[in-house]
C-alpha atoms as a PDB file:
ATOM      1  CA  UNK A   1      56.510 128.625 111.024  1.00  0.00           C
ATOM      2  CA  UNK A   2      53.931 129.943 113.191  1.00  0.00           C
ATOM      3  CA  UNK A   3      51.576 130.609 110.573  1.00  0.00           C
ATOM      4  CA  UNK A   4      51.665 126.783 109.711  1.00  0.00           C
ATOM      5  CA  UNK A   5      50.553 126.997 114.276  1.00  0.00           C
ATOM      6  CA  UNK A   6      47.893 129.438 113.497  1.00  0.00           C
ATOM      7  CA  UNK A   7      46.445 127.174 110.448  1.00  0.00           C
ATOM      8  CA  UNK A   8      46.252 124.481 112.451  1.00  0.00           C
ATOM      9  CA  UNK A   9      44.633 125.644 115.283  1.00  0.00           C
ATOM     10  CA  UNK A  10      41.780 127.058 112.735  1.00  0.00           C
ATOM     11  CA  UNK A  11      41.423 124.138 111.009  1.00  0.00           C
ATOM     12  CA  UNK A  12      41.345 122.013 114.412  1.00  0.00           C
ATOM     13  CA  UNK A  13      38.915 124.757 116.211  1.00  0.00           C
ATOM     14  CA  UNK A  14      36.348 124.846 112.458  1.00  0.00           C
ATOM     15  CA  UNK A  15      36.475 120.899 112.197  1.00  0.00           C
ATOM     16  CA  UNK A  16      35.289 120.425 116.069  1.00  0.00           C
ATOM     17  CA  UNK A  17      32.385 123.022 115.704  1.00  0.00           C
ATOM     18  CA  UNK A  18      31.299 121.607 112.336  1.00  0.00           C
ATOM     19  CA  UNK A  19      31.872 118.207 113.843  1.00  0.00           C
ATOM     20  CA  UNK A  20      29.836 118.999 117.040  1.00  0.00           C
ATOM     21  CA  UNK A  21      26.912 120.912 114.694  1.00  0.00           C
ATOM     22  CA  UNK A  22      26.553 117.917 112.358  1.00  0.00           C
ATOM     23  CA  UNK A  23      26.353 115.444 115.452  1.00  0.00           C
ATOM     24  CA  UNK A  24      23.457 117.832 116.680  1.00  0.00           C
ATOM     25  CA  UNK A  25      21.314 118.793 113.749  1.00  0.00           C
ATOM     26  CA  UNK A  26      22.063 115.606 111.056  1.00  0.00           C
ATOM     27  CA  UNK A  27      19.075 116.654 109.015  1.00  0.00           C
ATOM     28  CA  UNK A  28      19.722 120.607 107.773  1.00  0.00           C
ATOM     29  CA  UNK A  29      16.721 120.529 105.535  1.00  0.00           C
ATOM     30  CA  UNK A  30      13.004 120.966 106.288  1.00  0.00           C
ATOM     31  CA  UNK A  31      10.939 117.437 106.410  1.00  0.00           C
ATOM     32  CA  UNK A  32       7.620 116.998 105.089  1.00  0.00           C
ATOM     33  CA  UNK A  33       6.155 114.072 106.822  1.00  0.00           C
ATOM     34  CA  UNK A  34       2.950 114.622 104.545  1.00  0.00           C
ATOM     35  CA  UNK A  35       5.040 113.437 101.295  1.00  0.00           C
ATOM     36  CA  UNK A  36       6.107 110.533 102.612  1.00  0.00           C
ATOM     37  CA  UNK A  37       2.830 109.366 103.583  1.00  0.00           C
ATOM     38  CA  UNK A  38       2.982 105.377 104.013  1.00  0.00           C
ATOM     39  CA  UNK A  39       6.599 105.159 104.040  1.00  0.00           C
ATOM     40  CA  UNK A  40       8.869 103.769 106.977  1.00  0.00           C
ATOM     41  CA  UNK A  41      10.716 106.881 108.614  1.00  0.00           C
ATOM     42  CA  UNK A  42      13.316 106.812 110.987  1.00  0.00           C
ATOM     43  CA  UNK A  43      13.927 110.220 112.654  1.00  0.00           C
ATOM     44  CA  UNK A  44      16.956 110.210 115.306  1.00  0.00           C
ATOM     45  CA  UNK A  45      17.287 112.976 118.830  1.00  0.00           C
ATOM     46  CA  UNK A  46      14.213 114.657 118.619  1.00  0.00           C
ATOM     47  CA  UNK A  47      13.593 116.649 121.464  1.00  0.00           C
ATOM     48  CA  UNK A  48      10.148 116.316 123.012  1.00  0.00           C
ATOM     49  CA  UNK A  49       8.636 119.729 123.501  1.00  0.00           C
ATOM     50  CA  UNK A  50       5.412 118.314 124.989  1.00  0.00           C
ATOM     51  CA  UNK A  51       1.888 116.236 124.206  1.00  0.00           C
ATOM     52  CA  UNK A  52      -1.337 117.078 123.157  1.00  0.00           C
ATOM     53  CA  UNK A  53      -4.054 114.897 123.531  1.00  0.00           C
ATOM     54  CA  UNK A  54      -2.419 111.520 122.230  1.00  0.00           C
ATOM     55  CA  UNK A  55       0.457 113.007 120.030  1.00  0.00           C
ATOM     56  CA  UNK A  56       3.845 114.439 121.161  1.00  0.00           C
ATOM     57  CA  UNK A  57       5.454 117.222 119.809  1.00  0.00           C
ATOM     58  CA  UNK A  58       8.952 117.441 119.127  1.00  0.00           C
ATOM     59  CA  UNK A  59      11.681 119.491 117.737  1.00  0.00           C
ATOM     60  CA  UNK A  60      14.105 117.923 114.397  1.00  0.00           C
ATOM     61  CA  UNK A  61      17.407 119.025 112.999  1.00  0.00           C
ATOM     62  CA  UNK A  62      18.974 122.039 112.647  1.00  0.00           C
ATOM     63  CA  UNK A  63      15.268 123.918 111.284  1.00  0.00           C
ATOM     64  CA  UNK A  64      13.633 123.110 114.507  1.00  0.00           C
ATOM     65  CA  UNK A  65      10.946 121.897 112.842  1.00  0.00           C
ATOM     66  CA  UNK A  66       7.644 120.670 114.709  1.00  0.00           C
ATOM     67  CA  UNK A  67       6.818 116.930 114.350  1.00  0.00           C
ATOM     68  CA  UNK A  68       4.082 115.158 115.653  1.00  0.00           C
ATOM     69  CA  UNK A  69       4.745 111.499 116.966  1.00  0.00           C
ATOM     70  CA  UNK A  70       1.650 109.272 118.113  1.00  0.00           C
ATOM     71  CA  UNK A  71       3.754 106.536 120.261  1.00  0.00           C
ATOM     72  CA  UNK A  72       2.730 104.655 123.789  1.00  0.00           C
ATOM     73  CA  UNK A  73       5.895 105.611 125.254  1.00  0.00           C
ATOM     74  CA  UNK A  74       6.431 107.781 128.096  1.00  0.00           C
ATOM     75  CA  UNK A  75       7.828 111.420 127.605  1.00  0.00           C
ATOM     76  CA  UNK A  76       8.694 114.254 129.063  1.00  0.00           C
ATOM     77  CA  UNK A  77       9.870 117.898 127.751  1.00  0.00           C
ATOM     78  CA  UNK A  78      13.162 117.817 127.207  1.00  0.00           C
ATOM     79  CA  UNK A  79      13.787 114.219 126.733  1.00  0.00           C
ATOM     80  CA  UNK A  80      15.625 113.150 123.500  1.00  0.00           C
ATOM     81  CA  UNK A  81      14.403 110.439 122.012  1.00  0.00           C
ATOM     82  CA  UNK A  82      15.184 108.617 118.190  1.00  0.00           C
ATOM     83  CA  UNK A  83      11.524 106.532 116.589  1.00  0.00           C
ATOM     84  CA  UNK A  84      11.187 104.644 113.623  1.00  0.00           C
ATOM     85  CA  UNK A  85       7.481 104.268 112.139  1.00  0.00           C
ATOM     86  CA  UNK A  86       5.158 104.524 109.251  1.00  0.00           C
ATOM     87  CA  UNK A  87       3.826 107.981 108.477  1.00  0.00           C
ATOM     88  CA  UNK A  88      -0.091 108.630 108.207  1.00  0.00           C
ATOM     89  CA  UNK A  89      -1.755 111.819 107.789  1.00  0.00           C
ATOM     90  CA  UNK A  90       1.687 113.442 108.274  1.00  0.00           C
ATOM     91  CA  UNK A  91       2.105 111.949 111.862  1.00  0.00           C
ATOM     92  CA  UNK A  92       5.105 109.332 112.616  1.00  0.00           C
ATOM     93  CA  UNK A  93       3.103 106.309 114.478  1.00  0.00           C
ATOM     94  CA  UNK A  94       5.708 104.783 115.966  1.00  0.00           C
ATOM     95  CA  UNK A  95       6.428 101.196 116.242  1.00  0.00           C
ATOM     96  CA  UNK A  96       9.464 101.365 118.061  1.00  0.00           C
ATOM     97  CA  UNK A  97      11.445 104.080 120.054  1.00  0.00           C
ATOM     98  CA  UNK A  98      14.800 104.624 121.299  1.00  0.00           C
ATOM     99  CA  UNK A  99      15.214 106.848 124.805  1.00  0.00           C
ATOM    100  CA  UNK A 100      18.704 108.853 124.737  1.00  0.00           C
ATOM    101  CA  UNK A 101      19.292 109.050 128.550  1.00  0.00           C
ATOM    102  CA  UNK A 102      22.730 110.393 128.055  1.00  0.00           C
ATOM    103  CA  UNK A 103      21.931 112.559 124.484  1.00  0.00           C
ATOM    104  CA  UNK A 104      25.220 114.981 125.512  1.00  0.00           C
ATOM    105  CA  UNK A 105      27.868 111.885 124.913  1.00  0.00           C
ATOM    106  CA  UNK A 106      27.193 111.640 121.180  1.00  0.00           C
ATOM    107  CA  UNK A 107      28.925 115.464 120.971  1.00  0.00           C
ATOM    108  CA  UNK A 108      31.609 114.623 123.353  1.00  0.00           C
ATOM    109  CA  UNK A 109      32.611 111.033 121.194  1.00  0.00           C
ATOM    110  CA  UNK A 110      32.499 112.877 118.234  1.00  0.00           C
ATOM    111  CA  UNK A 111      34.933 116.034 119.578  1.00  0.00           C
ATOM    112  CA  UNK A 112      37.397 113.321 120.994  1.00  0.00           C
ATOM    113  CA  UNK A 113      37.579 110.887 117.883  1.00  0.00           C
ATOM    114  CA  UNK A 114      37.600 114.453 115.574  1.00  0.00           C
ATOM    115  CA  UNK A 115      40.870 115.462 117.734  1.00  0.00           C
ATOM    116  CA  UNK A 116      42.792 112.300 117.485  1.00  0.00           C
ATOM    117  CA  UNK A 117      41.990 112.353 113.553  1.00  0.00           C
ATOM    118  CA  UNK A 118      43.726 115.897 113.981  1.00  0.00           C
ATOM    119  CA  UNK A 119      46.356 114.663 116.406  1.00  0.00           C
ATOM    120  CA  UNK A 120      47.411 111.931 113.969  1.00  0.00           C
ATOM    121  CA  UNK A 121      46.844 113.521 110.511  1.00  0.00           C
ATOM    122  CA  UNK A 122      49.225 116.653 111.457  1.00  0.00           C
ATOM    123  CA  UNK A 123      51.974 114.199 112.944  1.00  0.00           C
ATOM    124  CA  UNK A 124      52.076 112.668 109.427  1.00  0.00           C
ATOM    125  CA  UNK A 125      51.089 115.339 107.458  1.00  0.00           C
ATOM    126  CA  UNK A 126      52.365 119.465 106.940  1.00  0.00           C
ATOM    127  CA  UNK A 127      50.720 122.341 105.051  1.00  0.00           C
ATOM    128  CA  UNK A 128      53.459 124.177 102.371  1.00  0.00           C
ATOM    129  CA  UNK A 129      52.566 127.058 101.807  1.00  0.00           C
ATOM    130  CA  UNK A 130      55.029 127.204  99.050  1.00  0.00           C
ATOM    131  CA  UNK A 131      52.800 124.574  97.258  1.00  0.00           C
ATOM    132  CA  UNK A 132      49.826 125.196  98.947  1.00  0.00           C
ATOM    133  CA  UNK A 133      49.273 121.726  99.843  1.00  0.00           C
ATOM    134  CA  UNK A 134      49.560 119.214 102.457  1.00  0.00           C
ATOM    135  CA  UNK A 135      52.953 116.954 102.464  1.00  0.00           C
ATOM    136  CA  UNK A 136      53.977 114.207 103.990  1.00  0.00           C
ATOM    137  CA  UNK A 137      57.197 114.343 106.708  1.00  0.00           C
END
């Protein structure tokens, strides 16, 4: 019986990290702006790391990588901010932006609506170990 505890609290503790690490890096592969080159891009919670001349740099995904956005917004590092634009010369110009005042509430949602998945699945559901499978009770 208190192995079927200990599962659960694994398998609660794993799904909340993976849950909080996919809300935070959604893109776990390197992006090369150069071979999309005309297309529309959307790129969502880049962190702004600063501006040169008229481009800003900012941080995507879980590789960190460096993107450079020319946009007529206001920025400064450390803001978290979503675009969506056309891509020339491997630069996002951005036609419109989205500012993520509150970027921390995405995680927290995500946590809370991950634990009352949890909550509700193990009320209905139990792991035999005799069958190695979930059953219903």
């Amino acid at each position: 019986m208190r192995e079927c505890h200990y599962l659960r609290l694994v398998l609660i503790l794993g799904l909340i990290f993976l849950s909080i690490l996919t809300t935070k890096y959604p893109i776990f592969h390197p992006l090369d702006l150069k071979s999309l080159e005309g297309e529309e891009v959307a790129l969502y919670y880049l962190e702004i790391q600063g501006k040169e001349d008229r481009l800003y740099r900012a941080t995507l995904g879980f590789t960190k990588e460096e993107v450079y956005i020319s946009s007529s917004g206001e920025f400064t590092p450390g803001d978290v901010v979503s675009f969506h634009g056309v891509v020339k010369d491997g630069i996002l110009v951005n036609q419109e932006y989205r500012y993520h005042p509150y970027p921390l509430i995405v995680y927290q949602l995500s946590a809370l609506g991950l634990v009352v998945f949890l909550i509700m699945f193990f009320r209905r559901w139990k792991f035999s170990f005799k069958e190695m499978r979930f059953r219903e009770v």
